[in-house]
C-alpha atoms as a PDB file:
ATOM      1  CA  UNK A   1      12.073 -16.513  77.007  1.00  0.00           C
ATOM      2  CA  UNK A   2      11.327 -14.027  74.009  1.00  0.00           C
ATOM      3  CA  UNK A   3       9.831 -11.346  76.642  1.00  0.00           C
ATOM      4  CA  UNK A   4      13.188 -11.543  78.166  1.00  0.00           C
ATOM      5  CA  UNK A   5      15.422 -11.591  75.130  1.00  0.00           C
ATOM      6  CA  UNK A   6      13.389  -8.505  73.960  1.00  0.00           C
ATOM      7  CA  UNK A   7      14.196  -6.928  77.184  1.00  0.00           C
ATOM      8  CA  UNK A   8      17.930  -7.905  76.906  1.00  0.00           C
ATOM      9  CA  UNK A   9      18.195  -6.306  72.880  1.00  0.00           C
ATOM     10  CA  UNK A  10      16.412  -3.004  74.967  1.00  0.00           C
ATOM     11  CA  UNK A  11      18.999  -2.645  77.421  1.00  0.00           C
ATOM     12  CA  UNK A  12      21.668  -3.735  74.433  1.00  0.00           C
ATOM     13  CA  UNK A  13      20.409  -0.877  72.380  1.00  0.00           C
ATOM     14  CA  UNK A  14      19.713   1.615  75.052  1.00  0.00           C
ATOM     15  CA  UNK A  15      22.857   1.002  77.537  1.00  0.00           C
ATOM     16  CA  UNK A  16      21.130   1.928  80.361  1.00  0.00           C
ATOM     17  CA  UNK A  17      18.532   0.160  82.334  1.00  0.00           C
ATOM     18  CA  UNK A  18      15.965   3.054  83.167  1.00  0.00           C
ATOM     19  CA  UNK A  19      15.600   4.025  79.402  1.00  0.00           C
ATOM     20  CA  UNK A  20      15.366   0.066  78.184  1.00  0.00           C
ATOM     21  CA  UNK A  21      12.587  -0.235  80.843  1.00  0.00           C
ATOM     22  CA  UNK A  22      10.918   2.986  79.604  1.00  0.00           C
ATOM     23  CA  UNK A  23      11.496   1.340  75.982  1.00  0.00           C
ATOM     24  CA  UNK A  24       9.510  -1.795  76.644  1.00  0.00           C
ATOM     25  CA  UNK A  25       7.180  -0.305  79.380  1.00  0.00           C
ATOM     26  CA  UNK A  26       8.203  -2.004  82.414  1.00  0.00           C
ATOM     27  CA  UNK A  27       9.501  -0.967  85.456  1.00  0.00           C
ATOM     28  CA  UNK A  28      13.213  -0.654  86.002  1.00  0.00           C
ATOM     29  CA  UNK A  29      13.045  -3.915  88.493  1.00  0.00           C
ATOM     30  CA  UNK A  30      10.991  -5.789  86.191  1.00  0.00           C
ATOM     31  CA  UNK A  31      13.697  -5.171  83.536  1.00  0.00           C
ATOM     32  CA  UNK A  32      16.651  -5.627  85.894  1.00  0.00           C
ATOM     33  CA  UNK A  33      14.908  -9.564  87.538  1.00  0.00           C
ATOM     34  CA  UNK A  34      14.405 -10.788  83.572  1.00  0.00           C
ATOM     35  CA  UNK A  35      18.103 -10.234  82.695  1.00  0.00           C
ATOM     36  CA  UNK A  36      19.141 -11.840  85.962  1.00  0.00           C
ATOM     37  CA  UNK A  37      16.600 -14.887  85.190  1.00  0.00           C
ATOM     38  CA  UNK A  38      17.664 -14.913  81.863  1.00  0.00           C
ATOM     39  CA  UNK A  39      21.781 -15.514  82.566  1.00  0.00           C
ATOM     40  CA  UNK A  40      20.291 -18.144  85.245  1.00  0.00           C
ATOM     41  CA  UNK A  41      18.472 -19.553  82.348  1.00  0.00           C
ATOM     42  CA  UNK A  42      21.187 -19.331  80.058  1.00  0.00           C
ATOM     43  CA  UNK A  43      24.131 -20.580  82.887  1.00  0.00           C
ATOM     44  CA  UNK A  44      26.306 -17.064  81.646  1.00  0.00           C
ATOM     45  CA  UNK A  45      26.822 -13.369  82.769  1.00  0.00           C
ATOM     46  CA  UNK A  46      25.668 -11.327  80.637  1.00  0.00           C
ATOM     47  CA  UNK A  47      26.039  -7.902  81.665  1.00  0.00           C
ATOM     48  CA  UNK A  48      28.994  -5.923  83.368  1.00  0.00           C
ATOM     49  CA  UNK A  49      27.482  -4.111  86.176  1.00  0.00           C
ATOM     50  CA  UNK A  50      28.008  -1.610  89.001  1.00  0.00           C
ATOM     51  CA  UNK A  51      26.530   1.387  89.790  1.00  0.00           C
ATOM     52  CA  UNK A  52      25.218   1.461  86.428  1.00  0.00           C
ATOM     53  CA  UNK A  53      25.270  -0.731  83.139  1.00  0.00           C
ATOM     54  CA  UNK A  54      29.362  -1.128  82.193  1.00  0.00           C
ATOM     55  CA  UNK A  55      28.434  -2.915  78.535  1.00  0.00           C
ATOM     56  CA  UNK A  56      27.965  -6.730  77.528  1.00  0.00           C
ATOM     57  CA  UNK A  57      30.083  -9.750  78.410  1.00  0.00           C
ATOM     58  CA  UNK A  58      31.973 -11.675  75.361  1.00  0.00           C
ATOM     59  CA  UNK A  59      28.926 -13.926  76.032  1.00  0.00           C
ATOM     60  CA  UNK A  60      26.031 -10.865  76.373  1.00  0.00           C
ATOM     61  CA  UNK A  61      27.523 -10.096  72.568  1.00  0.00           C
ATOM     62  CA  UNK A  62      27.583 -13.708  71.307  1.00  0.00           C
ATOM     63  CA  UNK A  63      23.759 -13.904  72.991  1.00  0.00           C
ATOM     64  CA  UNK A  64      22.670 -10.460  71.206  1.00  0.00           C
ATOM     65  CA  UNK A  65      23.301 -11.919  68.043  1.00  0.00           C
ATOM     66  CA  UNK A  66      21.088 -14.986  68.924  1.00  0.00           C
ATOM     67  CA  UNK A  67      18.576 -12.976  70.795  1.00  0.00           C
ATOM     68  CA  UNK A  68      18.357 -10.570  67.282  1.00  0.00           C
ATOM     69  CA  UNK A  69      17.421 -14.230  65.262  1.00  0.00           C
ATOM     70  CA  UNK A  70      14.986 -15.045  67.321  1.00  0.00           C
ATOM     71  CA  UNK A  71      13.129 -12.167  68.471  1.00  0.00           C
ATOM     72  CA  UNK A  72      12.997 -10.943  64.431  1.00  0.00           C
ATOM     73  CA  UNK A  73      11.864 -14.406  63.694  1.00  0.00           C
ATOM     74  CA  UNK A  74       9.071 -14.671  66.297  1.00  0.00           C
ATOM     75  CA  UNK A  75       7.568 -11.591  65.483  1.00  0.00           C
ATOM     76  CA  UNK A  76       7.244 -12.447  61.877  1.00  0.00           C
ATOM     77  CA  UNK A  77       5.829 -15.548  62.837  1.00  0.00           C
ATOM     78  CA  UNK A  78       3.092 -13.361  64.877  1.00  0.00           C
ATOM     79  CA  UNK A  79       2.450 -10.836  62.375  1.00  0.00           C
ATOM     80  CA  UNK A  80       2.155 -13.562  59.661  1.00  0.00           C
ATOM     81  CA  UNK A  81      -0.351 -15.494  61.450  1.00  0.00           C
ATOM     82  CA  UNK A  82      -2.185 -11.964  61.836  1.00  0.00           C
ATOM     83  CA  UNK A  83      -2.100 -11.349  58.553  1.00  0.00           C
ATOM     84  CA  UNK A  84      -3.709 -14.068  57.592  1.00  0.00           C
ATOM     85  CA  UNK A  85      -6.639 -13.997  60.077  1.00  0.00           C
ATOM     86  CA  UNK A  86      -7.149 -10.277  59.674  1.00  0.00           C
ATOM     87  CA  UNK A  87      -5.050  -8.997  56.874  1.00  0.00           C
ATOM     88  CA  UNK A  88      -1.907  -6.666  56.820  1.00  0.00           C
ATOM     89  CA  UNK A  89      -2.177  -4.372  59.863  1.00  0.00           C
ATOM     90  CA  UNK A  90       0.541  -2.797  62.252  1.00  0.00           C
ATOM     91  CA  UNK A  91       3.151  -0.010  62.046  1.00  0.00           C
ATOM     92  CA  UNK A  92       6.582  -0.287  59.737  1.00  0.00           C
ATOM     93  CA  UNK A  93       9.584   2.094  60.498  1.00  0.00           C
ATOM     94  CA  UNK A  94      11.597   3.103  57.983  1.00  0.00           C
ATOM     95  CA  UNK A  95      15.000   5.070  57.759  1.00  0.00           C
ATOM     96  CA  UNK A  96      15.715   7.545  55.241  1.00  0.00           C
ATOM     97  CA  UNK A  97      18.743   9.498  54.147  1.00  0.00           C
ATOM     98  CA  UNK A  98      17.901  12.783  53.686  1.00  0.00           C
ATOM     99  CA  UNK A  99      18.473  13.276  50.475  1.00  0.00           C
ATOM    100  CA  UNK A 100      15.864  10.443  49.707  1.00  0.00           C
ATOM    101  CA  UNK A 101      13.211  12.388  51.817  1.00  0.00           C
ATOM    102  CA  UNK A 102      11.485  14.774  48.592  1.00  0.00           C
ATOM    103  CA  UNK A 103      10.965  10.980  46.910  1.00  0.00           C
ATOM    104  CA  UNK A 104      10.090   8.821  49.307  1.00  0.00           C
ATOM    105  CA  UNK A 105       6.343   9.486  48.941  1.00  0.00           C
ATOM    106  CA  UNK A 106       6.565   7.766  45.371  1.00  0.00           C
ATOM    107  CA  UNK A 107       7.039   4.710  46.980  1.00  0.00           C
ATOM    108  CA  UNK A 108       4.932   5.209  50.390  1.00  0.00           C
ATOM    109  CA  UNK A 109       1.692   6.819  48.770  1.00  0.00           C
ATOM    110  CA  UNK A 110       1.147   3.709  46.860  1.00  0.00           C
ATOM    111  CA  UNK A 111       2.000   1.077  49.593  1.00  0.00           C
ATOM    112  CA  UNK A 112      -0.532   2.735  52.415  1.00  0.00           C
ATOM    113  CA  UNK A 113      -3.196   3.340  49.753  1.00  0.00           C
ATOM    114  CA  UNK A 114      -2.952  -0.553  49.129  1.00  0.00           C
ATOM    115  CA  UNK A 115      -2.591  -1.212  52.531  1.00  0.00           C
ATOM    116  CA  UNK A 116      -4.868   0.862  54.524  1.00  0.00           C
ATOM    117  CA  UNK A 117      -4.680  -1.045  57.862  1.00  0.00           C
ATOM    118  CA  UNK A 118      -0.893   0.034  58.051  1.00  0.00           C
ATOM    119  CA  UNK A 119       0.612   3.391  59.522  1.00  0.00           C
ATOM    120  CA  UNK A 120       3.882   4.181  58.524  1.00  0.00           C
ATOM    121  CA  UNK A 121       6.816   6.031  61.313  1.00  0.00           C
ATOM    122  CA  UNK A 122       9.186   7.653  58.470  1.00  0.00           C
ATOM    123  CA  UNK A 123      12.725   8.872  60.417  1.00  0.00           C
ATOM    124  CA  UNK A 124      15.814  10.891  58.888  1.00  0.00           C
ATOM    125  CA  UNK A 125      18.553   8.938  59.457  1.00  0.00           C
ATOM    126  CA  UNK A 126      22.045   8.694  57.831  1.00  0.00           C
ATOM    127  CA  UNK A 127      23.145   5.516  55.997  1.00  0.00           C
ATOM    128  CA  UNK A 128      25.143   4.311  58.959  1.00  0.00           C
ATOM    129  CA  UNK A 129      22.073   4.519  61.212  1.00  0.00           C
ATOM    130  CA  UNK A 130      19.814   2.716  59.032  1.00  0.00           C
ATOM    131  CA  UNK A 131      22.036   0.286  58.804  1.00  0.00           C
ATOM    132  CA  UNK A 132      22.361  -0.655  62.872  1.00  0.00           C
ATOM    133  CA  UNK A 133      18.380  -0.142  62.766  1.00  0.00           C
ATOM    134  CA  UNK A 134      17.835  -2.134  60.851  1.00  0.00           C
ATOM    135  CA  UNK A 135      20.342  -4.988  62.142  1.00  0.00           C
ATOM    136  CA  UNK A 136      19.246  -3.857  65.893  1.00  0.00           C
ATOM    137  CA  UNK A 137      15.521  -4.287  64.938  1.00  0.00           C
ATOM    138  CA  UNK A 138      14.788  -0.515  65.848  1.00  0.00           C
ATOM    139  CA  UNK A 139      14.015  -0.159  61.868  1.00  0.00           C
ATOM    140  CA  UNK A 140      12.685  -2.595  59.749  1.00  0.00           C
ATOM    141  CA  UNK A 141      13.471  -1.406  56.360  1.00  0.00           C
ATOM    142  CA  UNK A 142      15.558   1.405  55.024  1.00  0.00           C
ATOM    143  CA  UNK A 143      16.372   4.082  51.848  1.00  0.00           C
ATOM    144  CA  UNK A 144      19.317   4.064  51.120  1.00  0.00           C
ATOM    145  CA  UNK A 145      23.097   4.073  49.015  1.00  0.00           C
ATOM    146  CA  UNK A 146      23.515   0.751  47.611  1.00  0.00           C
ATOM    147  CA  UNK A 147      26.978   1.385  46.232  1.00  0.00           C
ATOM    148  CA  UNK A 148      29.817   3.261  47.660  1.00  0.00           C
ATOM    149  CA  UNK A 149      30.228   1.921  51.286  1.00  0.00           C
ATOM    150  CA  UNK A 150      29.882  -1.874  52.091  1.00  0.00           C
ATOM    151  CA  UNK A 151      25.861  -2.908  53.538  1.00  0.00           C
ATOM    152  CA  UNK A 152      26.566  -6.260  54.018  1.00  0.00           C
ATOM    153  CA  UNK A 153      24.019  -9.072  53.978  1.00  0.00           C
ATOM    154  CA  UNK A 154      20.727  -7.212  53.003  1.00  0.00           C
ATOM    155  CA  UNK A 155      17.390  -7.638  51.105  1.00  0.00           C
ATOM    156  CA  UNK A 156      17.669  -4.999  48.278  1.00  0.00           C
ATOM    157  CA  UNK A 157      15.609  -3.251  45.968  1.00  0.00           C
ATOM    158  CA  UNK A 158      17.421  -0.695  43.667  1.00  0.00           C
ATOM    159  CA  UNK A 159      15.392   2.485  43.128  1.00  0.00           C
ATOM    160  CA  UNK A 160      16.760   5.450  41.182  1.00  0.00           C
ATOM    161  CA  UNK A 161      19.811   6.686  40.327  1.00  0.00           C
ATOM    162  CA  UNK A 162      20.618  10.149  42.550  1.00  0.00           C
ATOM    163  CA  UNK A 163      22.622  13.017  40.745  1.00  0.00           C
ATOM    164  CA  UNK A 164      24.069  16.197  41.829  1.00  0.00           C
ATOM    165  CA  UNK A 165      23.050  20.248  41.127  1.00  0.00           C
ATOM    166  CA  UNK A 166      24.579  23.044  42.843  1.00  0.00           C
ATOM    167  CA  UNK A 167      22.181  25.364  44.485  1.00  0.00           C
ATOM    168  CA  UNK A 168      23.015  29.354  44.123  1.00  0.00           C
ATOM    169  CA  UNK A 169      20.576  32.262  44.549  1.00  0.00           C
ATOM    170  CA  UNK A 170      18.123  33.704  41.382  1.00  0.00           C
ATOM    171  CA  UNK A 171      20.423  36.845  41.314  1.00  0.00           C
ATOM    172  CA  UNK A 172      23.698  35.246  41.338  1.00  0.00           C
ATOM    173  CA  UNK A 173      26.018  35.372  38.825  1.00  0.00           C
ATOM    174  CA  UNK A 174      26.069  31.291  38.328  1.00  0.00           C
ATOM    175  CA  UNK A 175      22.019  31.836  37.932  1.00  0.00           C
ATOM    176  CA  UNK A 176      22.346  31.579  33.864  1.00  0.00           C
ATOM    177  CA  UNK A 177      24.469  28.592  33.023  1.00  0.00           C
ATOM    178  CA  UNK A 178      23.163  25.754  32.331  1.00  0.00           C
ATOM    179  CA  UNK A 179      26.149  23.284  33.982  1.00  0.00           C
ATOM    180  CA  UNK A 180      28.836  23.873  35.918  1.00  0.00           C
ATOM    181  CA  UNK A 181      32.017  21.342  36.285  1.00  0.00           C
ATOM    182  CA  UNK A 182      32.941  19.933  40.070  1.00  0.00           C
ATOM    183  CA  UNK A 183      36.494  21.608  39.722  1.00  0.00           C
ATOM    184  CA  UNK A 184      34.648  25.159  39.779  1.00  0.00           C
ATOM    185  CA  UNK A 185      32.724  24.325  42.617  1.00  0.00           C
ATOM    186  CA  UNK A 186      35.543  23.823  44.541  1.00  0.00           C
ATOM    187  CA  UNK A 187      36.178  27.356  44.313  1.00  0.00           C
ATOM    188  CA  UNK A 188      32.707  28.669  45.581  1.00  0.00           C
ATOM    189  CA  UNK A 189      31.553  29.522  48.963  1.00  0.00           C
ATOM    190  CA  UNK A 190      30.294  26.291  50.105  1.00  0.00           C
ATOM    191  CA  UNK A 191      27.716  25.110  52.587  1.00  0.00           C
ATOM    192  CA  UNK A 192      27.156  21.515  52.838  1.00  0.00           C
ATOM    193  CA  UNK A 193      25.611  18.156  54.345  1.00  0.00           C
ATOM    194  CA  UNK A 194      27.870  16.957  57.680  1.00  0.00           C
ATOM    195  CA  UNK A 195      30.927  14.570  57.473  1.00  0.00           C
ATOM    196  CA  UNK A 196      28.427  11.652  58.746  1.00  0.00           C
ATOM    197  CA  UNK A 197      26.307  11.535  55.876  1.00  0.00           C
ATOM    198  CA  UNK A 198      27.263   9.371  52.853  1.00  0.00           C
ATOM    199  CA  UNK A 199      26.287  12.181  50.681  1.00  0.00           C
ATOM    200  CA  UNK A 200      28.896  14.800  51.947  1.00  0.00           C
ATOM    201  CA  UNK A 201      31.230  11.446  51.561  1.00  0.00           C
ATOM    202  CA  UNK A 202      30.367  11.347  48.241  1.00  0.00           C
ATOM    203  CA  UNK A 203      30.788  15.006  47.368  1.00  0.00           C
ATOM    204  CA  UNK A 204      34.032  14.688  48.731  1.00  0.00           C
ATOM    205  CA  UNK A 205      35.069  11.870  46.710  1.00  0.00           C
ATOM    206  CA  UNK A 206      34.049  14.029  43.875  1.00  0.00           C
ATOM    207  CA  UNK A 207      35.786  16.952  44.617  1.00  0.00           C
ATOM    208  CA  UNK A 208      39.102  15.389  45.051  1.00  0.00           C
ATOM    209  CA  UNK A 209      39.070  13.302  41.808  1.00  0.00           C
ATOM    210  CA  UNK A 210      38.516  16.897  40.282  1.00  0.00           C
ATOM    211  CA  UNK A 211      41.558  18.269  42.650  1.00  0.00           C
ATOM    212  CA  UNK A 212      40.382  20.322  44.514  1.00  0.00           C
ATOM    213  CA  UNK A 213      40.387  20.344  48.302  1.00  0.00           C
ATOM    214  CA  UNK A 214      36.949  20.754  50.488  1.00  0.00           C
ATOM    215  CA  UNK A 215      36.358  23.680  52.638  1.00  0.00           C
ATOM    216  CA  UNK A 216      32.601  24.214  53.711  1.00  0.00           C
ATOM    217  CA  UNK A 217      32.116  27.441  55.923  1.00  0.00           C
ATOM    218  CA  UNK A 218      29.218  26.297  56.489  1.00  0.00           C
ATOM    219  CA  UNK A 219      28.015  22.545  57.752  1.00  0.00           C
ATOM    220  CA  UNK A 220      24.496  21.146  58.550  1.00  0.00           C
ATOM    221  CA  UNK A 221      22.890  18.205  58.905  1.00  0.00           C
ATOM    222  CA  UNK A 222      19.212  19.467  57.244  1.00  0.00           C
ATOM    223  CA  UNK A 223      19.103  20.385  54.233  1.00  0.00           C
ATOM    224  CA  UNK A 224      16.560  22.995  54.893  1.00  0.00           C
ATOM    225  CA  UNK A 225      19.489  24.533  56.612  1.00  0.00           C
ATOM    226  CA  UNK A 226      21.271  24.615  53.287  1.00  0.00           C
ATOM    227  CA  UNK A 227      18.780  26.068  51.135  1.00  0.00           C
ATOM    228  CA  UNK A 228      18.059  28.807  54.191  1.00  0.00           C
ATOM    229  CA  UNK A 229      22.065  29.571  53.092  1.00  0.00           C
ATOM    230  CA  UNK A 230      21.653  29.789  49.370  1.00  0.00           C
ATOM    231  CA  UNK A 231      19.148  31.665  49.433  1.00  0.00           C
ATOM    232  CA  UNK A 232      21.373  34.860  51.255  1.00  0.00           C
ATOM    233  CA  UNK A 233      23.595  34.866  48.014  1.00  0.00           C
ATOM    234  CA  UNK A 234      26.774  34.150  50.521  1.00  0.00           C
ATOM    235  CA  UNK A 235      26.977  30.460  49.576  1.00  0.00           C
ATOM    236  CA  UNK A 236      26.181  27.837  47.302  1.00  0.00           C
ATOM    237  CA  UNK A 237      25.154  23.968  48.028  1.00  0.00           C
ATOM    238  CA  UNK A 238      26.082  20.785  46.531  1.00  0.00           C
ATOM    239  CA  UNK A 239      22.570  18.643  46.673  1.00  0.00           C
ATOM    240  CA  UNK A 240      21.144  15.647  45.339  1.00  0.00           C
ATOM    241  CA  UNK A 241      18.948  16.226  42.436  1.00  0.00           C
ATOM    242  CA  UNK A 242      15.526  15.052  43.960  1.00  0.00           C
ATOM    243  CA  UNK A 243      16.115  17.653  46.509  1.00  0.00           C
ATOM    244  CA  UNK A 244      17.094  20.193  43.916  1.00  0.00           C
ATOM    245  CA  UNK A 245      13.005  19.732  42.516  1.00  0.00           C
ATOM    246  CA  UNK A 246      11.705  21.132  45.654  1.00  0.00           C
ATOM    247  CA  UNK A 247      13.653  24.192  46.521  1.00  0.00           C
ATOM    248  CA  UNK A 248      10.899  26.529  46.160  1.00  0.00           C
ATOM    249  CA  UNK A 249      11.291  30.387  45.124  1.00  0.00           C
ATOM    250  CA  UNK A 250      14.479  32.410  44.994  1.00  0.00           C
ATOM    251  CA  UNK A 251      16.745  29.259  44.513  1.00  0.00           C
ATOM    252  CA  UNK A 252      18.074  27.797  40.911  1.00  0.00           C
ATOM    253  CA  UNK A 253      19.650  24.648  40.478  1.00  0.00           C
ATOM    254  CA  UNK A 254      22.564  23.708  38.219  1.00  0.00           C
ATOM    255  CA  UNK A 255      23.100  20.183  37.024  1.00  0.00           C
ATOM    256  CA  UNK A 256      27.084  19.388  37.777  1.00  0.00           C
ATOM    257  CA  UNK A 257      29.106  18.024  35.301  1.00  0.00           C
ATOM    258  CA  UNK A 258      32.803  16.352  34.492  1.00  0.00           C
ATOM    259  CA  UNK A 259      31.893  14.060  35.700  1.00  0.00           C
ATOM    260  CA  UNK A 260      28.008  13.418  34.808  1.00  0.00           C
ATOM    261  CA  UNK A 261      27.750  11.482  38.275  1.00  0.00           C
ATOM    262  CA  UNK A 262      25.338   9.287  40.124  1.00  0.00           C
ATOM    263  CA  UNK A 263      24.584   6.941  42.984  1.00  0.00           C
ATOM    264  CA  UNK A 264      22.097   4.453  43.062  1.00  0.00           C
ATOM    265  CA  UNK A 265      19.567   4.475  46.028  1.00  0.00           C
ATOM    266  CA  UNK A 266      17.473   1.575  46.794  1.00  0.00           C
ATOM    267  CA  UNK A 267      15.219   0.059  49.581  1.00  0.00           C
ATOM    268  CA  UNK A 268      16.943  -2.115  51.963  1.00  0.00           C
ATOM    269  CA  UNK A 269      15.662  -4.883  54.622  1.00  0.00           C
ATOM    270  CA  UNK A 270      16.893  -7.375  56.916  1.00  0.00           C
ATOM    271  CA  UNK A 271      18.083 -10.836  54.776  1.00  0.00           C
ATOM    272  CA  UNK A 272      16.451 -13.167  57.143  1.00  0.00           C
ATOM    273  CA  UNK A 273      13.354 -14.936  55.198  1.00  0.00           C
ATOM    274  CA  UNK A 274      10.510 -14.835  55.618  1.00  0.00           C
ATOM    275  CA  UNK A 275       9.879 -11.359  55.890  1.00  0.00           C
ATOM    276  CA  UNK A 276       7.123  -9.824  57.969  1.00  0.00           C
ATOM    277  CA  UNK A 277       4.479  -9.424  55.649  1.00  0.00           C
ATOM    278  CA  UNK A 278       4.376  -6.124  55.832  1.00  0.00           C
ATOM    279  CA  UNK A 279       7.888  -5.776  54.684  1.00  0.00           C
ATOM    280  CA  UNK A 280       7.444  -8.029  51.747  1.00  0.00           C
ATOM    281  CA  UNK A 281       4.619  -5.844  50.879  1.00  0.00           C
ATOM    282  CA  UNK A 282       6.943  -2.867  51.580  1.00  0.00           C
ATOM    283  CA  UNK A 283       9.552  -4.698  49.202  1.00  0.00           C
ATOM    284  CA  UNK A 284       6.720  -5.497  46.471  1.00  0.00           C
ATOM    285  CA  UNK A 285       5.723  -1.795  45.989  1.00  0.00           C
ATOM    286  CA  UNK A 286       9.671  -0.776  46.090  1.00  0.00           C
ATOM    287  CA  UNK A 287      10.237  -3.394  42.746  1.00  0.00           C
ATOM    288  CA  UNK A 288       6.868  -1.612  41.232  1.00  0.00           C
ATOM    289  CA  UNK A 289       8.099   1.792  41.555  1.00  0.00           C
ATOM    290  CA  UNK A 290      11.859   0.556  40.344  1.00  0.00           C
ATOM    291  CA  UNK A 291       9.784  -0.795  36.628  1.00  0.00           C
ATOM    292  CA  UNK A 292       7.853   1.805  36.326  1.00  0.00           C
END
């Protein structure tokens, strides 16, 4: 039953039964026979079909959620049982926004050097994403915003508090302040983060409560891309103050002020106890680095 559940989140996740067989390493007709047992097993449809997969039934939906519960729950019974024949061992996935990418080694460095039997698979993802990761058991921990948007039901570890700078060019005029308020930003050539990252959400937020409307001639989703900008002396870029730290050479960053804002960022895990042990251990190191 859990080999076929498994199968079922795959093709949930996937839509499409040639990928979710490629997912768990089975043959298309091997996938395709365990659904069909399992709705025999279960006495419901659970899957529109045709020529192709046309989505979940009301009952596929109500049998994702359960399949989610159990499937999470039997492989933390299987890694905690590991665990405590052999130690912690395996591989963890975790989101991150981007803008939490130039810190996340504070927290990772520390948890693999105490935990040397664990890899780690790190992914740039946007809040939303990590989210349905984490919920669709494709992640099983995430950084993220803790405030601003809703997250639900979630294990939670706050972290640090992210602020803003604007980016400009070493020969730009802006080089020598030392701040610069949101309402002048407005009024700069902007290049900024994409519309589906919390971050350009944010910014927004920010630049309307100063009044100003948002016009970016320029949009990306990598902030490598934004820097690349800057450093032409054609735009400027709104960024999150850890990223600000690394820009490297012929960039200079300007805290932004009135208002002094921030956004707390934290580690975030499914709610179901118990954890893997490797998450709790994840979750351990995350409440070190948040007292230190």
């Amino acid at each position: 039953m859990i080999d076929k559940l498994e199968m079922f989140i795959a093709l949930a996740n996937e839509r499409h039964f040639g990928r979710a067989a490629e997912t768990m390493g089975v043959t298309q007709p091997t996938l395709s026979s365990a659904i069909r047992q399992l709705e025999e097993q279960l006495g419901v449809q659970l899957v529109f079909r045709g020529s192709r997969f046309k989505g979940l039934t009301p009952e596929g939906h109500r049998v994702l959620d359960w399949a989610l519960r159990i499937v999470g729950d039997a492989r933390a019974l299987r890694e905690e049982m590991r665990a405590r024949r052999h130690g912690l061992s395996g591989n963890l996935r975790i989101g991150v926004i981007p803008t939490a990418l130039p810190m996340i080694a504070r927290l990772t460095a520390p948890f693999l050097a105490a935990n040397p039997n664990v890899d780690l698979t790190l992914l740039s993802r946007t809040s939303v994403e990590i989210l349905a990761g984490i919920e669709r058991l494709d992640l099983d921990a995430g950084i993220t915003y803790l405030e601003n948007e809703p997250l639900g039901r979630v294990a939670r570890v706050p972290l640090y508090r992210e602020g803003y700078c604007l980016l400009v060019a070493e020969g730009s005029a802006l080089a020598g302040r030392n701040s610069v308020p949101w309402a002048e930003v407005a009024t700069l050539p902007l290049c900024l983060l994409t519309g589906d990252m919390q971050n350009r959400r944010i910014v927004n937020r920010h630049l309307g409560e100063a009044g100003a409307s948002v016009r970016a001639r320029v949009e990306a989703n990598s902030s490598i891309a934004l820097i690349s900008h800057v450093r032409t002396g054609q735009w400027v870029a709104i960024v999150a103050a850890t990223l600000a730290e690394m820009h490297g050479a012929g960039v200079k960053s300007i805290p932004i002020v009135a208002p002094d804002a921030s956004h707390l960022v934290g580690l975030i895990a499914d709610p179901r106890e118990p954890h893997r042990p490797v998450v709790d251990a994840l979750l351990d190191q995350a409440r070190k680095l948040a007292r230190s």
